[in-house]
PDB file of N, CA and C in Angstrom:
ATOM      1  N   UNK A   1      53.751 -35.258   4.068  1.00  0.00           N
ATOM      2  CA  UNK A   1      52.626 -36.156   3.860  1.00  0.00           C
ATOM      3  C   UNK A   1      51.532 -35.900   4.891  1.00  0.00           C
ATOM      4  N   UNK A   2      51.670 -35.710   6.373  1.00  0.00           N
ATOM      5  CA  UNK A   2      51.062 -35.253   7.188  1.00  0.00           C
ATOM      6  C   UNK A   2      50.217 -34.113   7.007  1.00  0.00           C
ATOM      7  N   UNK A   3      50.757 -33.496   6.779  1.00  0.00           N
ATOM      8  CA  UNK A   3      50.474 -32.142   6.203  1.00  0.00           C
ATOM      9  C   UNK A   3      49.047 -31.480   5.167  1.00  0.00           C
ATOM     10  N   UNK A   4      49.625 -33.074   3.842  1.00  0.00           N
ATOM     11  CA  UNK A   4      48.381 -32.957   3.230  1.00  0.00           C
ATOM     12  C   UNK A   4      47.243 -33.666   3.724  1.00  0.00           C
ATOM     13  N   UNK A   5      47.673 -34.286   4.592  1.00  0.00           N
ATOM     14  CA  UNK A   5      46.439 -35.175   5.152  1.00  0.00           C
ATOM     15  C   UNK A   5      45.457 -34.269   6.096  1.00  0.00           C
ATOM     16  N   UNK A   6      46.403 -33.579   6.725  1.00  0.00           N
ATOM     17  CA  UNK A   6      45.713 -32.175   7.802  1.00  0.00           C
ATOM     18  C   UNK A   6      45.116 -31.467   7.000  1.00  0.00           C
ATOM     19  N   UNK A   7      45.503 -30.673   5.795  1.00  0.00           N
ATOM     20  CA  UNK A   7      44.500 -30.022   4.893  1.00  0.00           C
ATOM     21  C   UNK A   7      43.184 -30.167   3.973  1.00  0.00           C
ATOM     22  N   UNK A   8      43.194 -31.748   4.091  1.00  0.00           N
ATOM     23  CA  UNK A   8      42.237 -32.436   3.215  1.00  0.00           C
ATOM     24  C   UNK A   8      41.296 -32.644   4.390  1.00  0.00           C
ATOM     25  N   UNK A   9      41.564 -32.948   5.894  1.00  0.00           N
ATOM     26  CA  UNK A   9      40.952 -32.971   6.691  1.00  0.00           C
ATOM     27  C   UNK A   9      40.541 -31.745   7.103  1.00  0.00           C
ATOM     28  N   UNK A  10      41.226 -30.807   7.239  1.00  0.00           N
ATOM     29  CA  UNK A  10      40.396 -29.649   7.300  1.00  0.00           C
ATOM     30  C   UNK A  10      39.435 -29.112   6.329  1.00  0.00           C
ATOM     31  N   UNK A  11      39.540 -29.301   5.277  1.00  0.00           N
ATOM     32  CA  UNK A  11      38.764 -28.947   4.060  1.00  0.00           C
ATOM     33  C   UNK A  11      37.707 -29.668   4.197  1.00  0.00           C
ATOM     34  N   UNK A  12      37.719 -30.726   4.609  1.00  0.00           N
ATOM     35  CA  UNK A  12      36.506 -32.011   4.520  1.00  0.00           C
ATOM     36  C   UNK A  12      35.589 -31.483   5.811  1.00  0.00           C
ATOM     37  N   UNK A  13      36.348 -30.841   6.681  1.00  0.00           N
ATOM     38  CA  UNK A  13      35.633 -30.576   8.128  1.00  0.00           C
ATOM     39  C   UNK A  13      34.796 -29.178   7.650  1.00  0.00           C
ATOM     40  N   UNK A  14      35.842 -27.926   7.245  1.00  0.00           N
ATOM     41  CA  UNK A  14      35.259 -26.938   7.116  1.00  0.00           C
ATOM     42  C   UNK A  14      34.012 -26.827   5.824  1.00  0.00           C
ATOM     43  N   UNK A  15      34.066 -27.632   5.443  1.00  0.00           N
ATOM     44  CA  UNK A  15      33.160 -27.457   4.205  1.00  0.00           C
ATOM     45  C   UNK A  15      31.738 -28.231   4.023  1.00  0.00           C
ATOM     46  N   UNK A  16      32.099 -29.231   4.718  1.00  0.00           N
ATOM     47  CA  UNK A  16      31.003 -30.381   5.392  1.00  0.00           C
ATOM     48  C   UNK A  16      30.936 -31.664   4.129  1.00  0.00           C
ATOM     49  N   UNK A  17      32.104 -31.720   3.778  1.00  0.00           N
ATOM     50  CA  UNK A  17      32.341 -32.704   2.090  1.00  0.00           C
ATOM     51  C   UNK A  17      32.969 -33.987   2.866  1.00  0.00           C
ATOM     52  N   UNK A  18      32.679 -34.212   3.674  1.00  0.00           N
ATOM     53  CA  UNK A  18      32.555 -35.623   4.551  1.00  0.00           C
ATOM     54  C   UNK A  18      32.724 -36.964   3.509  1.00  0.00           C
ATOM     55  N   UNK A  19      31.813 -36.863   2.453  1.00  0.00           N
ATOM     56  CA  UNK A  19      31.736 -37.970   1.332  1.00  0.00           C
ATOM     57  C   UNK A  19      32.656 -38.147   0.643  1.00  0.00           C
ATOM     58  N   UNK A  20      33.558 -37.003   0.697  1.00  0.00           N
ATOM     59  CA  UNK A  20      34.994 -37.189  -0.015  1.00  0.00           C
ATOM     60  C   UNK A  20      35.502 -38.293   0.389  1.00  0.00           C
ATOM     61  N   UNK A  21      35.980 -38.259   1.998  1.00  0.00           N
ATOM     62  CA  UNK A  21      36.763 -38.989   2.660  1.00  0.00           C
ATOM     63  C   UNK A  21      37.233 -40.608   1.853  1.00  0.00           C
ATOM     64  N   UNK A  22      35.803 -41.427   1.955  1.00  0.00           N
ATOM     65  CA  UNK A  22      36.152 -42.595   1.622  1.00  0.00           C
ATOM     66  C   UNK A  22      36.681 -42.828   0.376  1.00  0.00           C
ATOM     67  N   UNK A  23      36.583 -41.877  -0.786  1.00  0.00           N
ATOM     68  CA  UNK A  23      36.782 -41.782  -2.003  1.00  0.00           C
ATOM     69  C   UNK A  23      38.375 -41.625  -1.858  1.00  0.00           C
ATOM     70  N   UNK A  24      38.980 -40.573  -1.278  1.00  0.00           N
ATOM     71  CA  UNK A  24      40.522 -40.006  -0.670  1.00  0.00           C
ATOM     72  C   UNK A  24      41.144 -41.807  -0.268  1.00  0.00           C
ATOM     73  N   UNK A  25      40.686 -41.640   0.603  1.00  0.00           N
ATOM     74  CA  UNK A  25      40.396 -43.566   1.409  1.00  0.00           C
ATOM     75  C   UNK A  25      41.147 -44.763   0.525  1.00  0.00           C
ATOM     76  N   UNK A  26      40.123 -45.016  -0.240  1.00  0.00           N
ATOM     77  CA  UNK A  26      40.688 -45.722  -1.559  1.00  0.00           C
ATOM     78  C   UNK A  26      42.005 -45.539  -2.868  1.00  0.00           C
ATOM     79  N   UNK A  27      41.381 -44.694  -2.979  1.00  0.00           N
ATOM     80  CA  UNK A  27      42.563 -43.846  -3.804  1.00  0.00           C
ATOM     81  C   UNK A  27      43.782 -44.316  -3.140  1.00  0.00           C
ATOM     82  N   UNK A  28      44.411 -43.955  -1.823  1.00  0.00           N
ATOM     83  CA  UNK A  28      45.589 -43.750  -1.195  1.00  0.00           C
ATOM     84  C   UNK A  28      45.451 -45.200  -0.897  1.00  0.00           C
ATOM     85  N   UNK A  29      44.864 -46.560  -0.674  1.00  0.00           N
ATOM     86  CA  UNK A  29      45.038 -47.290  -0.142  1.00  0.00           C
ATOM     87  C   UNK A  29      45.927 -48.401  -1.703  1.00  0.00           C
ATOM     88  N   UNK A  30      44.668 -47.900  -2.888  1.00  0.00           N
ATOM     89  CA  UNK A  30      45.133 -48.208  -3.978  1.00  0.00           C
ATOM     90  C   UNK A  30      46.682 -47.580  -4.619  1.00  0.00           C
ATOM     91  N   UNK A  31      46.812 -46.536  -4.836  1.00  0.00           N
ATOM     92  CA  UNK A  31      48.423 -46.264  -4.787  1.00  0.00           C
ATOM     93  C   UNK A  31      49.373 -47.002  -3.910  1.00  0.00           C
ATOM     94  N   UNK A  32      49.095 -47.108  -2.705  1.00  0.00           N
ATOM     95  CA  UNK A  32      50.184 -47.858  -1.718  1.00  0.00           C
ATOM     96  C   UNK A  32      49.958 -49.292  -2.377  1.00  0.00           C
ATOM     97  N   UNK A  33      49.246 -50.002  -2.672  1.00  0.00           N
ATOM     98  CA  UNK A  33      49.255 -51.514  -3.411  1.00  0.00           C
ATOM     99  C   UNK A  33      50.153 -51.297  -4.561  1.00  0.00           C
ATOM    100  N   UNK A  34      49.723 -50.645  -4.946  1.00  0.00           N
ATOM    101  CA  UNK A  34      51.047 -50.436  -6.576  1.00  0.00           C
ATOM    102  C   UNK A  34      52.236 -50.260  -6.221  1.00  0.00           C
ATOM    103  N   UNK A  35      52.661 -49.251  -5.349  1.00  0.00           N
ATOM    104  CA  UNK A  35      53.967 -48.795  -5.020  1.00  0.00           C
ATOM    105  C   UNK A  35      54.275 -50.236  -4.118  1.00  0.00           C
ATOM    106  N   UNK A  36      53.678 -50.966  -3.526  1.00  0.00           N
ATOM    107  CA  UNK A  36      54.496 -52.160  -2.787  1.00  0.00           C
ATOM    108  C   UNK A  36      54.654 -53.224  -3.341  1.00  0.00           C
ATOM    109  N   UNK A  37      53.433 -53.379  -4.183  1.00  0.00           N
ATOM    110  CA  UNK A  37      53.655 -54.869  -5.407  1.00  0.00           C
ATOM    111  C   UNK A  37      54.816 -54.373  -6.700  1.00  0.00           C
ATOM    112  N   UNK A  38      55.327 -53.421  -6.725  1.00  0.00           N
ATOM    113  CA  UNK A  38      56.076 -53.187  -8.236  1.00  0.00           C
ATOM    114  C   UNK A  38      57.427 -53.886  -7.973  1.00  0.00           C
ATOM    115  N   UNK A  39      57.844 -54.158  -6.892  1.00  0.00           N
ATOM    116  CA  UNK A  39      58.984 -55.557  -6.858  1.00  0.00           C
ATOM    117  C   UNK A  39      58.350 -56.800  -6.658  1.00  0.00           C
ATOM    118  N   UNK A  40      57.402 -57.427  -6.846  1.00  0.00           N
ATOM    119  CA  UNK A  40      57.045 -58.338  -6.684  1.00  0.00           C
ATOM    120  C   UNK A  40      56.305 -59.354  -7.715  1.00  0.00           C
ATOM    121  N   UNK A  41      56.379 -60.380  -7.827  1.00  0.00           N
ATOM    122  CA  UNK A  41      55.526 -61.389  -8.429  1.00  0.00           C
ATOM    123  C   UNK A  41      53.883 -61.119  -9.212  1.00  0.00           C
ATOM    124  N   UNK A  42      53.353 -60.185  -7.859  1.00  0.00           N
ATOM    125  CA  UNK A  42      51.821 -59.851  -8.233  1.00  0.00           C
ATOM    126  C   UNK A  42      52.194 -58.887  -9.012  1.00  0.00           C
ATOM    127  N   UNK A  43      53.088 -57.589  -9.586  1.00  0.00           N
ATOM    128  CA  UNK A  43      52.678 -56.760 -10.213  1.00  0.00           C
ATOM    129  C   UNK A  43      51.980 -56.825 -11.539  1.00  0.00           C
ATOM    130  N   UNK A  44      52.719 -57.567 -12.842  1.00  0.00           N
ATOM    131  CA  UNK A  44      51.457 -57.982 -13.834  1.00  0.00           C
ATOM    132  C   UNK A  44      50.107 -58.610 -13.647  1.00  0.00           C
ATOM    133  N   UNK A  45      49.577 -58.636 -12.267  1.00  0.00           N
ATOM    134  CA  UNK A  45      48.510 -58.663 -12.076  1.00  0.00           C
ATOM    135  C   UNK A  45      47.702 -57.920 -11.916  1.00  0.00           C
ATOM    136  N   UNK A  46      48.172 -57.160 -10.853  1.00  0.00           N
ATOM    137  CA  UNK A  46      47.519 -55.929 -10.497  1.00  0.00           C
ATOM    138  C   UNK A  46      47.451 -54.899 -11.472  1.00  0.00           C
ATOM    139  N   UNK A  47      48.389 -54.847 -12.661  1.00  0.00           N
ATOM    140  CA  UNK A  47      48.852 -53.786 -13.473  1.00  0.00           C
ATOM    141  C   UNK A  47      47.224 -54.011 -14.808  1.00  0.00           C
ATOM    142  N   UNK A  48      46.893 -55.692 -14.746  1.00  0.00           N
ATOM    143  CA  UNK A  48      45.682 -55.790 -15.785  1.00  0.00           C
ATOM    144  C   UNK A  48      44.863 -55.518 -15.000  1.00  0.00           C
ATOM    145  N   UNK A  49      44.184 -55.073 -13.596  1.00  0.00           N
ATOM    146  CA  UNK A  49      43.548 -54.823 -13.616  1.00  0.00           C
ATOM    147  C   UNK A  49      43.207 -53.196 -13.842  1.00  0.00           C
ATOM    148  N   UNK A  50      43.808 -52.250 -14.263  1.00  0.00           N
ATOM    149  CA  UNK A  50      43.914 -50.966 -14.205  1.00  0.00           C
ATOM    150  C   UNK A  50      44.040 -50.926 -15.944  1.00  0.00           C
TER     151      UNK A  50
END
């Protein structure tokens, strides 16, 4: 996991695609909400909003 995070950061550095980042940002913050609500109460919630 580290790993891809080092390569996306390098890619973002060497290339000057900086604007990616926050987009990457979300994405990963949104997956981790799904993967932690899917035992829980909130998941048919979160699941209508998608």
């Amino acid at each position: 996991m580290f790993e891809l995070l080092k390569d996306i950061w390098g890619f973002a550095r060497e290339r000057k695609k900086f604007w990616l980042l926050p987009i990457i940002i979300i994405l990963l913050l949104l997956g981790a909400i799904i993967v932690v609500s899917q035992g829980s109460a909130i998941a048919p919630f979160i699941y209508t909003l998608f």
